[in-house]
N, C-alpha and C. Protein backbone atom coordinates (compact mmCIF):
# COMPACT_ATOMS: atom_id res chain seq x y z
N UNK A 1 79.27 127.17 100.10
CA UNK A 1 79.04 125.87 100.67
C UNK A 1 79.76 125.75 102.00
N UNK A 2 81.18 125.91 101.74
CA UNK A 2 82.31 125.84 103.14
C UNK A 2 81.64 124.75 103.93
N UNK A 3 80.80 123.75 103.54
CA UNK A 3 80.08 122.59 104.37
C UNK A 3 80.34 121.21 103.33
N UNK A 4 79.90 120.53 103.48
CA UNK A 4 79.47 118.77 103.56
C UNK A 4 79.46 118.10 102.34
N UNK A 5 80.30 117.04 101.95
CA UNK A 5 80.55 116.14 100.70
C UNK A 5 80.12 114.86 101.34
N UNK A 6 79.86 114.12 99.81
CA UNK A 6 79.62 112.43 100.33
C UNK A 6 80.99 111.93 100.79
N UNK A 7 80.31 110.70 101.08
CA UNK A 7 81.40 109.40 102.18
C UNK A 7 81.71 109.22 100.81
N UNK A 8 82.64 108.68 100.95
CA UNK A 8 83.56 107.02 100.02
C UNK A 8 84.17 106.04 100.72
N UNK A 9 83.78 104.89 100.16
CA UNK A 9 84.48 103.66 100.32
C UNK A 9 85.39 104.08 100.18
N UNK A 10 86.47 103.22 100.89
CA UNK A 10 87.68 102.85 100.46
C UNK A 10 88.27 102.27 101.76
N UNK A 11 90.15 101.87 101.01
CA UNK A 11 90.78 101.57 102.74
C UNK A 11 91.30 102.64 103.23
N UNK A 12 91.72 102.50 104.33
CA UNK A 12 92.13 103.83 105.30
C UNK A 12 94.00 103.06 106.00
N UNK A 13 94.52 103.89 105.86
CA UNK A 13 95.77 104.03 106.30
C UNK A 13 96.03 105.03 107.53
N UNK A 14 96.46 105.15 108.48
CA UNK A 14 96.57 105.94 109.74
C UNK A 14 97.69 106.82 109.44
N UNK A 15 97.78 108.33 110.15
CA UNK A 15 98.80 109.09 109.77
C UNK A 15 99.21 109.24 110.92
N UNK A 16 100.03 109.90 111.25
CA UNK A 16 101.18 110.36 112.32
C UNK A 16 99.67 111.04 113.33
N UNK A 17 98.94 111.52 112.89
CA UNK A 17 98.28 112.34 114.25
C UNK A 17 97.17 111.91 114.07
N UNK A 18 96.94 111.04 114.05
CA UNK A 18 95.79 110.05 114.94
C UNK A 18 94.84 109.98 113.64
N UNK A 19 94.96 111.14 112.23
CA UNK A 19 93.87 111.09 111.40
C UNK A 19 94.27 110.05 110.77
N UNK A 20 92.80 109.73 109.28
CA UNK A 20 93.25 108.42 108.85
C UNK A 20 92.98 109.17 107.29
N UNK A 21 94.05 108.79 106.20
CA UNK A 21 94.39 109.24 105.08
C UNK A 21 93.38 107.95 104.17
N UNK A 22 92.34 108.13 103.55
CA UNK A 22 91.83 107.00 102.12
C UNK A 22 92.84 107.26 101.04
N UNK A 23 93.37 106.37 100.52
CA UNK A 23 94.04 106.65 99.39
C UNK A 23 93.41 107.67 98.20
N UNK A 24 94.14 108.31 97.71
CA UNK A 24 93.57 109.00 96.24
C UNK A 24 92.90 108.88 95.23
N UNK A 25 92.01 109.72 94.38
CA UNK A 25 91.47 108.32 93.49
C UNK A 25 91.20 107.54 93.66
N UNK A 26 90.21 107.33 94.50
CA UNK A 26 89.21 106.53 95.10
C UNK A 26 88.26 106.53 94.00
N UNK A 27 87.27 107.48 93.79
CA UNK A 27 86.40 107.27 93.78
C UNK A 27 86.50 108.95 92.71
N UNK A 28 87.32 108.83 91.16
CA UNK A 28 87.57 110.09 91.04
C UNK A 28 86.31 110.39 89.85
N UNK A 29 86.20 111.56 89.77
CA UNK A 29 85.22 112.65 89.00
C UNK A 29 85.40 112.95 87.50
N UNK A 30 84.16 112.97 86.77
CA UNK A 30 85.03 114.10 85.84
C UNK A 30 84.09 115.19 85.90
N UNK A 31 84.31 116.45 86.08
CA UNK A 31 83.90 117.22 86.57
C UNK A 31 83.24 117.90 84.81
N UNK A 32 82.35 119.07 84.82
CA UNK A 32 81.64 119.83 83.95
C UNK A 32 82.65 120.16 83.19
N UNK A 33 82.66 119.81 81.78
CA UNK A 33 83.71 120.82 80.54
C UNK A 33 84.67 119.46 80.20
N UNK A 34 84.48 118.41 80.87
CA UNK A 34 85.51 117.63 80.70
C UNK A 34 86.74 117.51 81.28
N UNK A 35 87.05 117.87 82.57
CA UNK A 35 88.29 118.63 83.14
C UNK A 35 88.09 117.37 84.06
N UNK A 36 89.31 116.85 83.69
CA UNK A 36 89.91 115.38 84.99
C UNK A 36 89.82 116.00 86.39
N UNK A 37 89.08 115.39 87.14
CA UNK A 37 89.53 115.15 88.38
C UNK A 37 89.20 114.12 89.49
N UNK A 38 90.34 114.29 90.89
CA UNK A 38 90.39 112.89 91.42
C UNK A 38 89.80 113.12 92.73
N UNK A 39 89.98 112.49 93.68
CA UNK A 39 89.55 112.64 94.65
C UNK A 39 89.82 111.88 95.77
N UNK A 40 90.13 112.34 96.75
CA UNK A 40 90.44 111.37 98.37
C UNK A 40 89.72 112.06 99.66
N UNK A 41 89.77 111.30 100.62
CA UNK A 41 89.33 111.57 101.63
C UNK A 41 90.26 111.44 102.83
N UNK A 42 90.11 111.96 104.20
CA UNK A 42 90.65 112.14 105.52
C UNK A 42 89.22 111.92 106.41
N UNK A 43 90.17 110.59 107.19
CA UNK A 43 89.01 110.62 108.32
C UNK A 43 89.60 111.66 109.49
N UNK A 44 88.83 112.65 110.22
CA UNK A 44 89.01 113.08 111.37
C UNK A 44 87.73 113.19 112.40
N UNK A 45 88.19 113.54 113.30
CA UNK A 45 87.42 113.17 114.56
C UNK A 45 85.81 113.81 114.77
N UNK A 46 85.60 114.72 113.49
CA UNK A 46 84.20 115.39 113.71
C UNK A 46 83.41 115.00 112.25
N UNK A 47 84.42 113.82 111.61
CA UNK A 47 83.80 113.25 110.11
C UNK A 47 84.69 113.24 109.19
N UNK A 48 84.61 112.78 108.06
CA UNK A 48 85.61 112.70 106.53
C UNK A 48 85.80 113.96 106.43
N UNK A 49 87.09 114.46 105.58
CA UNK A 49 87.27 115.60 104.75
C UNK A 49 87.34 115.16 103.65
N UNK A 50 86.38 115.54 102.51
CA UNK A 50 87.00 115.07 100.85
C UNK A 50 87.43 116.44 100.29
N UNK A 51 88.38 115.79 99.61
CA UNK A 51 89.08 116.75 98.65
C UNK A 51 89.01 116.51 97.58
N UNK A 52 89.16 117.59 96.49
CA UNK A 52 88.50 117.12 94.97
C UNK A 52 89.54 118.01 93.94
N UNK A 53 90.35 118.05 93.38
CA UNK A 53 91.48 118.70 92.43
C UNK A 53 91.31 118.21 91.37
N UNK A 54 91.53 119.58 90.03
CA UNK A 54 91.87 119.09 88.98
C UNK A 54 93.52 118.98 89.04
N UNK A 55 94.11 118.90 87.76
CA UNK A 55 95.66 119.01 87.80
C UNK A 55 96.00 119.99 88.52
N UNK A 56 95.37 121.44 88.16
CA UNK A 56 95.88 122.73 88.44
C UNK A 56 95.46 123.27 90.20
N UNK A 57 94.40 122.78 90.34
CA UNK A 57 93.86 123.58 91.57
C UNK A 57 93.11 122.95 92.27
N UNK A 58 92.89 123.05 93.66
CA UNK A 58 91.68 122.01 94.40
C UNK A 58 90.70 122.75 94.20
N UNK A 59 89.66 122.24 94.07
CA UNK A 59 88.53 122.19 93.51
C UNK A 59 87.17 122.50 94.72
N UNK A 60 87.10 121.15 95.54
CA UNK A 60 86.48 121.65 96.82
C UNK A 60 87.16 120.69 97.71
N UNK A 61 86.68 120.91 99.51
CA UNK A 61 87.16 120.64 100.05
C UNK A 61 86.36 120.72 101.21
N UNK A 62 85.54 119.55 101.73
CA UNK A 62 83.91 119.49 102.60
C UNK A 62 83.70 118.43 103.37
N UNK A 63 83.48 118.47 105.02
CA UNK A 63 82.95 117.35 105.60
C UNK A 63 81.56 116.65 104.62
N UNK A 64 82.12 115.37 104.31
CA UNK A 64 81.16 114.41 103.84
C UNK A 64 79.79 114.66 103.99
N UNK A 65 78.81 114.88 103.30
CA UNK A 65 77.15 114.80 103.12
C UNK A 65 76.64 114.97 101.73
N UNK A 66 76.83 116.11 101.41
CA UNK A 66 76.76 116.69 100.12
C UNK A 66 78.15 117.24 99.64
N UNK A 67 77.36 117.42 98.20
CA UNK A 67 78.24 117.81 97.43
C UNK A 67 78.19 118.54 96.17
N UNK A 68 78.88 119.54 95.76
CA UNK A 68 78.36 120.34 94.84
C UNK A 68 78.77 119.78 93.40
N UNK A 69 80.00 119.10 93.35
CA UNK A 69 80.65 118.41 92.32
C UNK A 69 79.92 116.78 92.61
N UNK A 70 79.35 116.90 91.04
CA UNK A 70 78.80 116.21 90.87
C UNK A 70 78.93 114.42 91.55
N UNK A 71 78.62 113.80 92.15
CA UNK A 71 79.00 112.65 92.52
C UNK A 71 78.90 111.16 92.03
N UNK A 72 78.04 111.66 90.68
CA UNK A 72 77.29 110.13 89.98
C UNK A 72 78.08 110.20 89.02
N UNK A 73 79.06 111.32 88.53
CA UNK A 73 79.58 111.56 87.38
C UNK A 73 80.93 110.41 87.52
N UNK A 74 81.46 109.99 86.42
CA UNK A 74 82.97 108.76 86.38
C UNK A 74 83.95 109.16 85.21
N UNK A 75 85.16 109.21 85.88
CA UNK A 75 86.22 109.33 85.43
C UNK A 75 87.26 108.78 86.28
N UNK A 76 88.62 109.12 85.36
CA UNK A 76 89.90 109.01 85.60
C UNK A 76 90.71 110.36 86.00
N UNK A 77 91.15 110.74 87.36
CA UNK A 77 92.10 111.30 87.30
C UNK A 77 93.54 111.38 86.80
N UNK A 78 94.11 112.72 86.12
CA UNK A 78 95.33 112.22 86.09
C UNK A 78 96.25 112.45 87.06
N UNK A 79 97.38 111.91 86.70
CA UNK A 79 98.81 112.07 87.29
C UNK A 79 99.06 112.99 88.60
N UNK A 80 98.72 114.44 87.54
CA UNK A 80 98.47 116.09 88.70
C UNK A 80 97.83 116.16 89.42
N UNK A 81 96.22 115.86 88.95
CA UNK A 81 95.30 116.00 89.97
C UNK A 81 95.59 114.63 91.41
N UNK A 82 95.70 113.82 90.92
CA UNK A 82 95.94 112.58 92.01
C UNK A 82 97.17 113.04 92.77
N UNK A 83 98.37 113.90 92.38
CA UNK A 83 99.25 114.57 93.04
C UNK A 83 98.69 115.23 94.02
N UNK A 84 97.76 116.42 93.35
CA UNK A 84 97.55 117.73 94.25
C UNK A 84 96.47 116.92 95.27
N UNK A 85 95.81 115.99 95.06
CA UNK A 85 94.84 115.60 96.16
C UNK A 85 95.76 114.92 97.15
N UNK A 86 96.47 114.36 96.96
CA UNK A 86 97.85 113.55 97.79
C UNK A 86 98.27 114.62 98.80
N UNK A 87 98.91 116.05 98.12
CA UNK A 87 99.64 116.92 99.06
C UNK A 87 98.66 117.84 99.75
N UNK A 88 97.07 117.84 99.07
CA UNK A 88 96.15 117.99 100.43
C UNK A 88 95.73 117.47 101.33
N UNK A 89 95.89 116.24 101.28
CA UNK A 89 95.55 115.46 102.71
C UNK A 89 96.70 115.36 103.35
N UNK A 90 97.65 115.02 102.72
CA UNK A 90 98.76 115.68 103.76
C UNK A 90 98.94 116.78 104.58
N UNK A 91 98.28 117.91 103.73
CA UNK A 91 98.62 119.35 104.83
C UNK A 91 97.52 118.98 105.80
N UNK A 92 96.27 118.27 105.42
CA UNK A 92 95.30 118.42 106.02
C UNK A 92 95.07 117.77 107.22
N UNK A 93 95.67 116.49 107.28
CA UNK A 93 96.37 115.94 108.10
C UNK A 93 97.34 115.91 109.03
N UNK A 94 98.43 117.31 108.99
CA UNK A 94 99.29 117.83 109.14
C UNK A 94 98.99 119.38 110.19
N UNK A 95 97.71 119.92 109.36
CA UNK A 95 97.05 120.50 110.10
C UNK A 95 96.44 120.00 111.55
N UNK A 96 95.22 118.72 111.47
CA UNK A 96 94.67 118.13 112.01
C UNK A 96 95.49 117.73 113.60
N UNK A 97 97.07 117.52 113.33
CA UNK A 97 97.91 117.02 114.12
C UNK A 97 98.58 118.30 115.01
N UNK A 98 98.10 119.23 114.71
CA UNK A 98 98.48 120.59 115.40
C UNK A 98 100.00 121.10 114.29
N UNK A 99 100.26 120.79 112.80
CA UNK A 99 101.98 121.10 112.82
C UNK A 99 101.38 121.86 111.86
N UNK A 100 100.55 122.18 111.02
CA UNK A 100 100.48 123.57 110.32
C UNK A 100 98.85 124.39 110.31
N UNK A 101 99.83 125.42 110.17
CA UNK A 101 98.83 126.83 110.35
C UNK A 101 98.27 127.03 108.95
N UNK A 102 98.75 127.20 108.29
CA UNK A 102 99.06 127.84 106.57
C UNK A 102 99.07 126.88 105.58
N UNK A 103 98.02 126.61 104.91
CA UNK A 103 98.30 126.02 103.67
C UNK A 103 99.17 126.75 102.42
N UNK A 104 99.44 125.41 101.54
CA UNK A 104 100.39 125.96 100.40
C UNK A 104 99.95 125.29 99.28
N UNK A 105 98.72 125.50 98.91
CA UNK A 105 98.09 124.23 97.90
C UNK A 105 97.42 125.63 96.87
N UNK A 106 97.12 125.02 95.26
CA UNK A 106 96.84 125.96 94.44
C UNK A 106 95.27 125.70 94.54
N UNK A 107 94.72 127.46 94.75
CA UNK A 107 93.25 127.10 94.88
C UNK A 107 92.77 127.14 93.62
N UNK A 108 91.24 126.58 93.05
CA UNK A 108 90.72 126.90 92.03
C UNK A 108 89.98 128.51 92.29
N UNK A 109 90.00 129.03 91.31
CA UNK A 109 89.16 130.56 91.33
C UNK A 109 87.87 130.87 91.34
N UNK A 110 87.74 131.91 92.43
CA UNK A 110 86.61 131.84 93.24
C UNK A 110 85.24 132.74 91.55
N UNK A 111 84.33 132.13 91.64
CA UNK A 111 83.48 132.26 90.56
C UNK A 111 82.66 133.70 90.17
N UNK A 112 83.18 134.86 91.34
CA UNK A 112 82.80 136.10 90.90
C UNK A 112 84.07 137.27 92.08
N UNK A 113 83.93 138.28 90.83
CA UNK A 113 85.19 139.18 91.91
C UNK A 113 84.97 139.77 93.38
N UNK A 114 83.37 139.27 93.78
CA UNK A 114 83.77 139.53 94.99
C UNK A 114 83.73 138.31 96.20
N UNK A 115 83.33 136.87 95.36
CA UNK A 115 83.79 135.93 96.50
C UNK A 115 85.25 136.02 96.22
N UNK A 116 85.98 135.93 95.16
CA UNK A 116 87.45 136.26 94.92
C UNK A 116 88.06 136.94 96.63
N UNK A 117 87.41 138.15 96.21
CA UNK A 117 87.49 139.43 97.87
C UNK A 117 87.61 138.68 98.95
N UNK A 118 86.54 138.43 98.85
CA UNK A 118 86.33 137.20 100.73
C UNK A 118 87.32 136.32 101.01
N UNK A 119 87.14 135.72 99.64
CA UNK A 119 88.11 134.42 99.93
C UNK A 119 89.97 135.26 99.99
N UNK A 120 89.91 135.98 99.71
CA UNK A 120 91.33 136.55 100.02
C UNK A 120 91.62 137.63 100.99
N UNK A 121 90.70 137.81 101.64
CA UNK A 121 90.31 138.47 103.39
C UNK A 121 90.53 137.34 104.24
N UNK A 122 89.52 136.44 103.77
CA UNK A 122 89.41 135.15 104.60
C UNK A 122 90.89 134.65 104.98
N UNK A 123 91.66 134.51 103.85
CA UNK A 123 92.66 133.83 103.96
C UNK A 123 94.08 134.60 104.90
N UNK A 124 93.45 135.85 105.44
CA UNK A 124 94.29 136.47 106.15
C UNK A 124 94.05 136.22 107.76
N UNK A 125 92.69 135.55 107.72
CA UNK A 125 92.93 135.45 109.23
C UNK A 125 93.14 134.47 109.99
N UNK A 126 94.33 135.27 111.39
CA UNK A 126 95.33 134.11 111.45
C UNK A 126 94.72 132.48 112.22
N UNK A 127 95.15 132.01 111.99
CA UNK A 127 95.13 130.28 112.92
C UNK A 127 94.68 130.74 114.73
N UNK A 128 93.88 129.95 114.63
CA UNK A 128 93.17 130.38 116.15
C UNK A 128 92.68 131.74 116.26
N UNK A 129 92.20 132.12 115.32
CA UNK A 129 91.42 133.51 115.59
C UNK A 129 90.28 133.56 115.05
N UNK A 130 89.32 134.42 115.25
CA UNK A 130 87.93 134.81 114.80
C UNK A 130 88.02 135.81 114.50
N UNK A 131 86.78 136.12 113.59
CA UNK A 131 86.71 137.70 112.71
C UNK A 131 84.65 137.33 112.74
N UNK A 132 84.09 138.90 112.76
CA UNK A 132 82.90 138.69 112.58
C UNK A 132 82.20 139.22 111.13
N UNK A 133 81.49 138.96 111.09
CA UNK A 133 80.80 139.08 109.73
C UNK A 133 80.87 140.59 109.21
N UNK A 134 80.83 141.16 110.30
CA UNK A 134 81.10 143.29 109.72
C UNK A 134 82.52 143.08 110.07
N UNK A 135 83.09 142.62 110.87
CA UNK A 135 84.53 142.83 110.76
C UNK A 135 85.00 142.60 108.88
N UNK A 136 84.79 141.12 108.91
CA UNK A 136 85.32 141.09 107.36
C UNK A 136 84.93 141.65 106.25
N UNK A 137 83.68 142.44 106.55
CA UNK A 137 83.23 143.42 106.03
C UNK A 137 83.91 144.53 105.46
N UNK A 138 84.31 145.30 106.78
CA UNK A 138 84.84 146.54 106.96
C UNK A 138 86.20 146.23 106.21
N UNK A 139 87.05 145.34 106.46
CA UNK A 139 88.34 144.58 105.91
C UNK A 139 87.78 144.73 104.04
N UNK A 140 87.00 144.70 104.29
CA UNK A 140 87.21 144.62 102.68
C UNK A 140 86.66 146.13 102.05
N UNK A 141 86.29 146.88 102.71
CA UNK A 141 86.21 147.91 102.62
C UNK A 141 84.71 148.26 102.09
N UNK A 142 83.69 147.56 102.87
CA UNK A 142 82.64 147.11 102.15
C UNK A 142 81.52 147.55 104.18
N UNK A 143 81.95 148.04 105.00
CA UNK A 143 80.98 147.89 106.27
C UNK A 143 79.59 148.00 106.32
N UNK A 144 78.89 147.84 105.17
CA UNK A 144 77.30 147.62 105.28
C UNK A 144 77.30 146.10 104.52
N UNK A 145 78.36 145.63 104.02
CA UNK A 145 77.78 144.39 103.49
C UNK A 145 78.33 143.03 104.12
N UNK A 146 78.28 143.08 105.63
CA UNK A 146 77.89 141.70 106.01
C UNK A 146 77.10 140.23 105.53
N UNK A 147 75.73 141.13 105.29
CA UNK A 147 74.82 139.19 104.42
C UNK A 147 75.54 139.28 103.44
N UNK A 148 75.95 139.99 102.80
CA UNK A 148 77.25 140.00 101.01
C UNK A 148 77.82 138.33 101.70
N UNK A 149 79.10 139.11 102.42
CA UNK A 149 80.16 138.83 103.29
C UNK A 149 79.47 137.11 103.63
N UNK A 150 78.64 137.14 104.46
CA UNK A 150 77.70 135.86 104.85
C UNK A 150 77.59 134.86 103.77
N UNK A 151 77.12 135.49 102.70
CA UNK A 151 76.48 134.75 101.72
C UNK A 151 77.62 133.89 100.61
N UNK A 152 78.61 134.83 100.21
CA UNK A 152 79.85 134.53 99.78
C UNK A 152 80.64 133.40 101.12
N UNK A 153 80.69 133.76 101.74
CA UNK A 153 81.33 133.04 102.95
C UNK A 153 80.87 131.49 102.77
N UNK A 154 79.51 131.08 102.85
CA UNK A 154 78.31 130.49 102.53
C UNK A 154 79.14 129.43 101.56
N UNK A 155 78.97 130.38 100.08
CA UNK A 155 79.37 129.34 99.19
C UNK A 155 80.66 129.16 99.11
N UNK A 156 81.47 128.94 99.93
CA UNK A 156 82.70 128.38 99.68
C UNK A 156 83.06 127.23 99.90
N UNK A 157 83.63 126.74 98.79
CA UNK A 157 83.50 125.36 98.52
C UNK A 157 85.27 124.43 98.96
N UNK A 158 85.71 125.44 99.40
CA UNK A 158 87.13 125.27 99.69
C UNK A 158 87.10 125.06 101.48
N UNK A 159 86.58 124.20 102.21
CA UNK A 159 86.35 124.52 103.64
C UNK A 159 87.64 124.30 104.22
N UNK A 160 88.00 124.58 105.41
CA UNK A 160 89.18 124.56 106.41
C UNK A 160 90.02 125.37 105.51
N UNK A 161 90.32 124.84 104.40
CA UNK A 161 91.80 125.97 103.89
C UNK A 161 91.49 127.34 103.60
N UNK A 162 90.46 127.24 103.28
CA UNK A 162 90.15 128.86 102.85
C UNK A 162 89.32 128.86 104.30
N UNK A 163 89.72 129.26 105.31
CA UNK A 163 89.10 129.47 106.87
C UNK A 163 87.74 129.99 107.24
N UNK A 164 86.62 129.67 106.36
CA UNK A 164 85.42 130.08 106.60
C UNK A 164 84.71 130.27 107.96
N UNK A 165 85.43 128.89 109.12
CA UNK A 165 84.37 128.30 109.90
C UNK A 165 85.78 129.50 111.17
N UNK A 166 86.46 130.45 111.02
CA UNK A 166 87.19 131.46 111.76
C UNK A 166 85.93 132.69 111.50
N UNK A 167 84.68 132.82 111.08
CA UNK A 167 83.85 133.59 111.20
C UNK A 167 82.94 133.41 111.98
N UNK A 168 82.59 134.61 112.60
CA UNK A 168 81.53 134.25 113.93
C UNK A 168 80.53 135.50 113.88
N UNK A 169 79.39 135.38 114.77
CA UNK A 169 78.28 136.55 114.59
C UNK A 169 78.90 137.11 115.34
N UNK A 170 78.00 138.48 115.68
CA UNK A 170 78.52 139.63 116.02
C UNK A 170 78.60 139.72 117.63
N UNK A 171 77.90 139.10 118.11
CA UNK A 171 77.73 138.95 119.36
C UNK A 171 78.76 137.81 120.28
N UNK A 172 79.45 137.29 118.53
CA UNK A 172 80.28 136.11 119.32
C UNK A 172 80.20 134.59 118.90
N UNK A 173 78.82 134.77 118.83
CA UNK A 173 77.77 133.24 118.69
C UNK A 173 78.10 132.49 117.43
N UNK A 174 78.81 131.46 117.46
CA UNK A 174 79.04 130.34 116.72
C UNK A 174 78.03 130.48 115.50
N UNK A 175 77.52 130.78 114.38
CA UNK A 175 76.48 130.62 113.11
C UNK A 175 76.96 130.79 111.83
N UNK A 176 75.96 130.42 110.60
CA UNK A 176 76.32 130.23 109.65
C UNK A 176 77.35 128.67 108.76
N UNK A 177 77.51 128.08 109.32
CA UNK A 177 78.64 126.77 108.73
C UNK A 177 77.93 125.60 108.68
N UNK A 178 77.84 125.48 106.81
CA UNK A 178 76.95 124.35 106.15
C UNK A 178 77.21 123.25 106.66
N UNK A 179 78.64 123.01 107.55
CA UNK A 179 78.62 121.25 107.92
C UNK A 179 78.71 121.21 109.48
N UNK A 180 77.87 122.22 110.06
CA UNK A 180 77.15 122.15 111.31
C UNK A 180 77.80 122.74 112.44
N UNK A 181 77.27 123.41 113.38
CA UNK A 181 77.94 124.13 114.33
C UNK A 181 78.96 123.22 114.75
N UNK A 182 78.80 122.28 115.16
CA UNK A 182 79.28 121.13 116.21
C UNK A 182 80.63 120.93 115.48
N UNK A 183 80.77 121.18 114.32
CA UNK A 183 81.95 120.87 113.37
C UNK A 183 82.70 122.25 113.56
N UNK A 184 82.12 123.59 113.25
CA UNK A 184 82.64 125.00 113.78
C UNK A 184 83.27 125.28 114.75
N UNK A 185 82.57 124.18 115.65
CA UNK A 185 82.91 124.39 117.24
C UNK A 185 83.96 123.84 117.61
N UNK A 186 84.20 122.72 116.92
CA UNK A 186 85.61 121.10 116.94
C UNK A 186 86.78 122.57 116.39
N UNK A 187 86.72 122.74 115.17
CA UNK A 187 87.80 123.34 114.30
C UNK A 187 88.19 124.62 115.10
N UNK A 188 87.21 125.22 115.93
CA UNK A 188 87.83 126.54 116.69
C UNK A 188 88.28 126.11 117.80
N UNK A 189 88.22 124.77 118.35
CA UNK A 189 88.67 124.40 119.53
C UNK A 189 90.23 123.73 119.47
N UNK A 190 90.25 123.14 118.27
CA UNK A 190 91.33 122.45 117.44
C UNK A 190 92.31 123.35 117.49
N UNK A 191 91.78 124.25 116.66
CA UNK A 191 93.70 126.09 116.50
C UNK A 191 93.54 126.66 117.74
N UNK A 192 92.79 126.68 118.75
CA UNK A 192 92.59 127.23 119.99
C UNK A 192 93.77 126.81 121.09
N UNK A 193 93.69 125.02 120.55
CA UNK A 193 94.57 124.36 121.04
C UNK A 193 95.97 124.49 120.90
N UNK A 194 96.08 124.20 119.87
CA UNK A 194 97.58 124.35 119.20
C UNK A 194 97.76 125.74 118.50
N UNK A 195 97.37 127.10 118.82
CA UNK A 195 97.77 128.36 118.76
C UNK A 195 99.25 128.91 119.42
N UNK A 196 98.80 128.36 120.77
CA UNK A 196 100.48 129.08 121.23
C UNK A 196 101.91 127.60 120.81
């Protein structure tokens, strides 16, 4: 996915760097199996970020449109999960403001061993940098499987923290990112900025 969740109502509170934090548990889930979870949002300057955690792990993490977790579904988050969505909009926000590179949040597990791969390639490359689709390829020790690489890349449902939209075609050219070039283009211009 690495793209687009719905809006939510709610109120908005302003943070230190210009983004705007919705409170938690807004508008929370209960996700497939019965597994609590909550949910908040971040306004920033190219659209919402929602974030979605159970107790243990964030769950997804997508400029507002769609969404893979279900959205008609109702519940109560608990305690944890309304925690861990709290200390992601914080980093995320925190990020947003130029003060971190590196998240420190528990991910949920990626749904086969080789988006697992990607997503833990992915997560090596640094803040303000690009990698191309055979690059992360070759990194994984895999150099004919780019569309693999693409396609896994694709469904990741963890966007900005797990650094999807730091992938670029081969030629250079901005492609591939479910919540729109124009959003690819903001986020590489964003760590571009605040790199050195």
């Amino acid at each position: 996915m690495c793209g687009d969740m719905p809006t939510l109502p709610s109120s908005r509170r302003a943070d230190s760097g210009g983004a705007q934090i919705r409170p938690e548990n807004q508008v929370p889930l209960v996700a497939p199996a019965d597994r609590l979870v909550a949910r908040g949002s971040l306004r920033t300057p190219v659209g919402n970020l929602i974030v979605v955690a159970t107790a243990d792990s964030l769950v997804e993490v997508g400029f507002a449109l769609e969404a893979s977790t279900g959205a008609d579904n109702r519940g109560r988050g608990d305690r944890r999960s309304r925690a861990l969505v709290t200390a992601a909009l914080r980093e995320l926000a925190e990020y947003l403001a130029g003060r971190r590179r590196r998240f420190e949040l528990p991910l949920a597990e990626a749904p086969t061993p080789f988006q697992a791969e990607v997503r833990r390639v992915l997560l090596t490359v640094p803040f303000g940098e690009t990698v191309t689709y055979g690059q992360l390829a070759a990194r994984l020790g895999r150099p004919g499987a780019s569309r693999a690489v693409g396609g896994a890349n694709h469904r990741n449902p963890i966007g900005v923290i797990i650094p999807c939209h730091r992938v670029i075609g081969r030629n250079g050219a901005l492609t591939g990112y479910a919540s729109g070039l124009s959003r690819k283009a903001w986020l590489l211009a964003h760590e571009a900025r605040y790199r050195s």
